[in-house]
Structure formats: C-alpha cells, structure tokens
Protein backbone atom coordinates (compact mmCIF):
# COMPACT_ATOMS: atom_id res chain seq x y z
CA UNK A 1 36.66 104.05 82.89
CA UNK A 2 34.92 103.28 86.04
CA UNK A 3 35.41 106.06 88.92
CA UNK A 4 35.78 105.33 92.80
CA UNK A 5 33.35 107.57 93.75
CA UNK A 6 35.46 109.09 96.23
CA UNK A 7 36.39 112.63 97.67
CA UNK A 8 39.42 112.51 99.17
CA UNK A 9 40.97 115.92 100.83
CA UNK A 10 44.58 114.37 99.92
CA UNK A 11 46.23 111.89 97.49
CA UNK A 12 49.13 110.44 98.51
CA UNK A 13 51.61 108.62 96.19
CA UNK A 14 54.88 106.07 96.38
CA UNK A 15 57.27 107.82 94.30
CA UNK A 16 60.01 105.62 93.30
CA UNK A 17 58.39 103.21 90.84
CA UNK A 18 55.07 104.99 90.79
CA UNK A 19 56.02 108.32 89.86
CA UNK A 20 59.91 107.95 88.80
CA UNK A 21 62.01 105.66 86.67
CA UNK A 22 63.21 104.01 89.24
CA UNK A 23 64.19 100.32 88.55
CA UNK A 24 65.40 102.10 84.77
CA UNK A 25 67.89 104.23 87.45
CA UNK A 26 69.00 101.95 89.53
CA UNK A 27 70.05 99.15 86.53
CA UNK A 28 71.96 102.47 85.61
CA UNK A 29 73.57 102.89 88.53
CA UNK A 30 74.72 99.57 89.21
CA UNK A 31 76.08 99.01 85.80
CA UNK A 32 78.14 102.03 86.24
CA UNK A 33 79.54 100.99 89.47
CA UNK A 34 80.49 97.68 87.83
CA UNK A 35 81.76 99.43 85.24
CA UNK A 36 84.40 100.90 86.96
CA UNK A 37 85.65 97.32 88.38
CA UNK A 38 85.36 95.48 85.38
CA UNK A 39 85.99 95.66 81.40
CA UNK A 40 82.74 96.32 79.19
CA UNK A 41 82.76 92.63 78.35
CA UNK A 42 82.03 91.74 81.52
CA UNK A 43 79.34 94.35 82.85
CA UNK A 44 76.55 92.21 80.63
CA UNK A 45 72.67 92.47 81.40
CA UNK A 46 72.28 89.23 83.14
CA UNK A 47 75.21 89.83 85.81
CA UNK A 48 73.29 93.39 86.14
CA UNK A 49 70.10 92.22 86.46
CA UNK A 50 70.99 89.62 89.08
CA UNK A 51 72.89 92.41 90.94
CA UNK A 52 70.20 95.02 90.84
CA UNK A 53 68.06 92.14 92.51
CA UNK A 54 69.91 91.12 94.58
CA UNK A 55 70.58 95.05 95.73
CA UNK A 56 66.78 95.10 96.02
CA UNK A 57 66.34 92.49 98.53
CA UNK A 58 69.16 93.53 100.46
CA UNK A 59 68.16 97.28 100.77
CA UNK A 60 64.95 95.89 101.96
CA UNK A 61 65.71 93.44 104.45
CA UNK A 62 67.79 96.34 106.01
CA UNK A 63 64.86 98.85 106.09
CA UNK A 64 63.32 96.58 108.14
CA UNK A 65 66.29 95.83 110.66
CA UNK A 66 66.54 98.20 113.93
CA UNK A 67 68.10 100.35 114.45
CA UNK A 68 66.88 103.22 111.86
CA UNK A 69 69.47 103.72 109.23
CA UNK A 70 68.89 106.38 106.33
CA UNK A 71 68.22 105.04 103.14
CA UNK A 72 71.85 106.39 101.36
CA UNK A 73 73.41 104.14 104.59
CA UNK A 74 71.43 101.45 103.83
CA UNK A 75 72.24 101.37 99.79
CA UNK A 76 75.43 101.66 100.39
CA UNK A 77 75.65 99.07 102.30
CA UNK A 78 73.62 96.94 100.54
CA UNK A 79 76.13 97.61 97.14
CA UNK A 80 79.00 96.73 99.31
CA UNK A 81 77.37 93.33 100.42
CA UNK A 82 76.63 92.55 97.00
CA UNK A 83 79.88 93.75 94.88
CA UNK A 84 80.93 90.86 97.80
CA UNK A 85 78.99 88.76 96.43
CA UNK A 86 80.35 89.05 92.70
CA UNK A 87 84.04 88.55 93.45
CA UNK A 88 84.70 92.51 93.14
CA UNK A 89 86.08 94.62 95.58
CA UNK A 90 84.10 97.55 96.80
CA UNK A 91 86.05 100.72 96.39
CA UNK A 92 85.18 104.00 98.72
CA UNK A 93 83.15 105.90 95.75
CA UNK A 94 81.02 103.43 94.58
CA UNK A 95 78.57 104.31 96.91
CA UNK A 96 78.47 107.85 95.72
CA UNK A 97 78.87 106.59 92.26
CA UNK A 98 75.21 105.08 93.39
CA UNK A 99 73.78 107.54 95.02
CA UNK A 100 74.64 109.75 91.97
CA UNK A 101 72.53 108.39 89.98
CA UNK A 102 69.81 107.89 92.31
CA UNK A 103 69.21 111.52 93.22
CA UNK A 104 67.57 112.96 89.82
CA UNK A 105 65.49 110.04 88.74
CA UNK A 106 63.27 111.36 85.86
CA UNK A 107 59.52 110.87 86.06
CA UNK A 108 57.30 108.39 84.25
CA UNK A 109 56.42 110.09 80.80
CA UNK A 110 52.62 110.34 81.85
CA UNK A 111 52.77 111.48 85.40
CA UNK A 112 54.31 115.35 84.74
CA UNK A 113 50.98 115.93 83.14
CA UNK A 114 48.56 113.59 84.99
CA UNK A 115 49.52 115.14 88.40
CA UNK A 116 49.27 118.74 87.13
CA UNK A 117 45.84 117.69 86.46
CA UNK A 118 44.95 116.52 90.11
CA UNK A 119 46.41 119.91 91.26
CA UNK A 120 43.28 121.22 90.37
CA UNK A 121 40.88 119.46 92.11
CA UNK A 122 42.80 117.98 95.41
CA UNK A 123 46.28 118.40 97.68
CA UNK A 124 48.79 115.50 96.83
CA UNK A 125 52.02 114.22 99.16
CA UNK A 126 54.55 111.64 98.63
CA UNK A 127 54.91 109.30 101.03
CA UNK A 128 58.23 107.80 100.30
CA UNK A 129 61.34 105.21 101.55
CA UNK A 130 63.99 107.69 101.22
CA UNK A 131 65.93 110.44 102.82
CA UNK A 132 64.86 114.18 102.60
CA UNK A 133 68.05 115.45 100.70
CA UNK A 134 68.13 111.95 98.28
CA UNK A 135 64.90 112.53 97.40
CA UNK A 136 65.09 116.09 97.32
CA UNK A 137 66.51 116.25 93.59
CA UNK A 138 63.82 114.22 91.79
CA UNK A 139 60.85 115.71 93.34
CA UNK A 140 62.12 118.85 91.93
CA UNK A 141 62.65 116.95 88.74
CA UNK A 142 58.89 116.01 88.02
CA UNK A 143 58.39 119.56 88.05
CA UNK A 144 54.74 119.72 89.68
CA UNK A 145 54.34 120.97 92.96
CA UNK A 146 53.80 118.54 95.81
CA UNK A 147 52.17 119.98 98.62
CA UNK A 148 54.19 117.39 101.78
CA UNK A 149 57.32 114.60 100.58
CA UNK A 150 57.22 112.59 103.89
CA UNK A 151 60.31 110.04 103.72
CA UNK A 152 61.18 107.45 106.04
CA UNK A 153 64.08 110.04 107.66
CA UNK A 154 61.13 112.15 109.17
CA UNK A 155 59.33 109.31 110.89
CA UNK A 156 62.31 107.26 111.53
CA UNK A 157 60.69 104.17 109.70
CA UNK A 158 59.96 102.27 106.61
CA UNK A 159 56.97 100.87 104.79
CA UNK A 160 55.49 98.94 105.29
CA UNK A 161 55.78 100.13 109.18
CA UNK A 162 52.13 101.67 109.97
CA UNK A 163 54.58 105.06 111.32
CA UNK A 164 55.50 106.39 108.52
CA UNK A 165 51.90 106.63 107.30
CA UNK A 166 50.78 107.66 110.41
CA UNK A 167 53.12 110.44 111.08
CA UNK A 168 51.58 111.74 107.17
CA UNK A 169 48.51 111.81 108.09
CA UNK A 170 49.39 113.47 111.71
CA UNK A 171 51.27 116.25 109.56
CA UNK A 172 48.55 116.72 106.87
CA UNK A 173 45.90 116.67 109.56
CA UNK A 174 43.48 114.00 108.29
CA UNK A 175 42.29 109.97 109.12
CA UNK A 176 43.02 107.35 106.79
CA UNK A 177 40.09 106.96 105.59
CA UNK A 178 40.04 110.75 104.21
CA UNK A 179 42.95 110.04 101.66
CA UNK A 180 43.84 107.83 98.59
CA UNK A 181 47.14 106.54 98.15
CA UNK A 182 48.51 105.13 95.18
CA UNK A 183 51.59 103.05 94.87
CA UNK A 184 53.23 99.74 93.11
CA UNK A 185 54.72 98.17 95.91
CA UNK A 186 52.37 95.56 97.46
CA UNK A 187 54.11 94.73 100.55
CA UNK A 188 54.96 98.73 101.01
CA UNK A 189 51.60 99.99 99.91
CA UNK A 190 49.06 98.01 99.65
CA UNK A 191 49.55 95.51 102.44
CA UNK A 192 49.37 98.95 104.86
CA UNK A 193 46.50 100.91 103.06
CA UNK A 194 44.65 97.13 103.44
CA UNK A 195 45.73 97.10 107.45
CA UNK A 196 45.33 100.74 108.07
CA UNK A 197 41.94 101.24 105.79
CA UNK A 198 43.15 103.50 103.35
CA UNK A 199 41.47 103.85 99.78
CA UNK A 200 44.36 102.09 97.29
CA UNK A 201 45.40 102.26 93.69
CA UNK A 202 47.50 99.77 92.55
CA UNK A 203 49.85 100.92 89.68
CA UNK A 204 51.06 97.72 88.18
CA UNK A 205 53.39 98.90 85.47
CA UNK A 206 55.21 95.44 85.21
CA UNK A 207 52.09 93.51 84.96
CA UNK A 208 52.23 91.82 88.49
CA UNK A 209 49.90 89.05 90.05
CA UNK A 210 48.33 90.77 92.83
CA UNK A 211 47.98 89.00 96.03
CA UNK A 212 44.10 88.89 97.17
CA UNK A 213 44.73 89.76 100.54
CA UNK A 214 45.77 93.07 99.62
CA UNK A 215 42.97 94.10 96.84
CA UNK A 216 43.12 97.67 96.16
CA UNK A 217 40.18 99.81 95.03
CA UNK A 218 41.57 99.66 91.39
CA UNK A 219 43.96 98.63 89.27
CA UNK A 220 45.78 100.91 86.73
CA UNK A 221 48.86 100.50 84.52
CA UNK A 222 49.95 103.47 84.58
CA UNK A 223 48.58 107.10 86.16
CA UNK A 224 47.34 108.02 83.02
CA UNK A 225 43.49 106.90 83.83
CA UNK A 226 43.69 108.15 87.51
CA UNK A 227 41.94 111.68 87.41
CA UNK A 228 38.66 109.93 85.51
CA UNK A 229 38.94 107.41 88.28
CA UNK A 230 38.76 110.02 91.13
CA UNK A 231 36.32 112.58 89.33
C-alpha cells in the first residue's frame, strides 16, 4: 500500500456516499414514497432507478440556485418535481416519508472500524451537503466520535462552493493545505480540494472514470486502506 507521506492536523470527510449508505437509502426512500401512490406491480427497479436519478440531479441543480435553501427544502422539492414527472400526484407526507428515511442512514460496513482507527492518530470533521438536524441522526449512527459535522446550513452554501470549506477550516483553525479530505463526489470534492489545494482521496466505490483535471492524491475503493495510506 503506498502512503502519502503526509501529516495532516485534521481529516475531513464527505459523508453521504463516503461514509453512509447513501444511494442504498435514498432508492429506499423513493420506492417507499412510490409505494404509497402506486400498487407493488408498478413500483419496479427501473421506474426507481430513473426516479432516484432524476431526484439526484434535481436536488443538485437546486443546491446551486440562490437563494440558500436547506437541504430537507430542497429534497422535498425536488420529490415533488419529479413524482410530476411520473404522472403521480405528490401528497403532503411524502416529503417526510423521504426525509424519514434519510435521517439514520447506516454506515459503510468498513468505516465504523477504519475511523476508530484514525481517532488515534489525528482529529476528523465532516464536511457535508446537509442540514444540522438531518444529518444529526446518522452521525450518531456510525457511532465514532467526530470532532466538527460542518453542513451546508452553517455556511449557508453547497459544494462545490469554496464557503463551505472555507468556513471548516475558519472553525477548525487551520489552511488547506494542513488537512486531507476524502470524499466520492468529484464535482463536490475533488474539483474544490483541486481549486483550493487541499490533499484528496478519492473513494470510488462504484468504480468511476475519474476526470484528470481533478486527480486526487490517491485512489481507494473503499476506506478500508486509508490509515496505511496516511501512516
């Protein structure tokens, strides 16, 4: 295993995807939602799939429309706008019917264990797309104490915005340069540790092609390798 030969004073990580079951979650949620519209016949896998990516795109494309909305606004929304798009009707719990399912996301099988590790040798903080109470739940959940969650509620922006980053750092009380972060997402992680000269780890979990503008310091497929890399 090679090794980055790096000290950082803090890791950061992307939690939903990285650290959580995320995309596992929200198929869940969505085919529940349709569920409740729809017989059994007619929630199959491809009309989920195409509605979980669909939600995907839309949530996005709103994070990235002023003015700041929280996230639970924006996936609501988003469910709405899609549901639209599939002929149903939206119905004034489905977006809690979402959000249910979306606030106790259980963690990756490895990372309980791999992060308990890092505890011992350096300070870790999420830096997450999310709202403080949505997010609240399934930080609890993994069960290992994180030292800052910074969400996109506290700094009133989304990644790949450079201000939710910066206000981290600001809050932590250290320069890019003096962290790691690891995360999936290219345009949410890596495109901003590449702009903002952070130290990356890409955790490609879905086996990706990774764009070359953004090259991260390494490439793992899961966290399991990520202490050796940072002894």
């Amino acid at each position: 295993m090679p090794r980055l030969g790096l000290k950082p004073k803090f890791i950061t990580f992307d939690c939903y995807g990285t650290l959580v079951q995320w995309h596992r979650a929200l198929e869940t949620a969505v085919r529940a939602v349709f569920a409740a519209h729809v017989e059994a016949s007619g929630v199959n896998d491809g009309r989920v799939t195409n509605a979980v990516e669909a939600l995907r795109t839309l949530s996005m494309e709103q994070q990235q429309r002023p003015p700041y909305r929280d996230y639970k606004a924006i996936l609501q929304s988003s469910l709405a706008e899609v549901m639209a798009g599939q002929s149903l009707s939206p119905r004034p719990d489905d977006g809690e019917t979402l959000l249910s399912y979306l606030r106790t996301i259980p963690a990756h099988p490895e990372v309980p264990a791999v992060l308990q590790r890092l505890r011992s040798q350096f300070r870790l903080a999420i830096i997450s797309n999310s709202d403080d109470d949505l997010i609240a739940g399934t930080v609890a959940t993994i069960g290992v104490p994180i030292d800052f969650v910074f969400t996109a509620q506290q700094a009133r922006a989304y990644k790949p915005d450079h201000r939710l980053f910066r206000h981290a750092h600001a809050v932590i009380g250290v320069t890019p340069e003096e962290t790691v972060h690891v995360g999936m997402g290219q345009v949410t992680d890596l495109k901003v540790c590449h702009e903002l000269g952070i130290h990356a780890v890409w955790i490609n979990r879905s086996g990706e092609t990774l764009d070359p503008d953004w090259a991260p310091d390494a490439v793992l497929p899961d966290l399991t390798g990520l202490p050796e890399l940072l002894a």
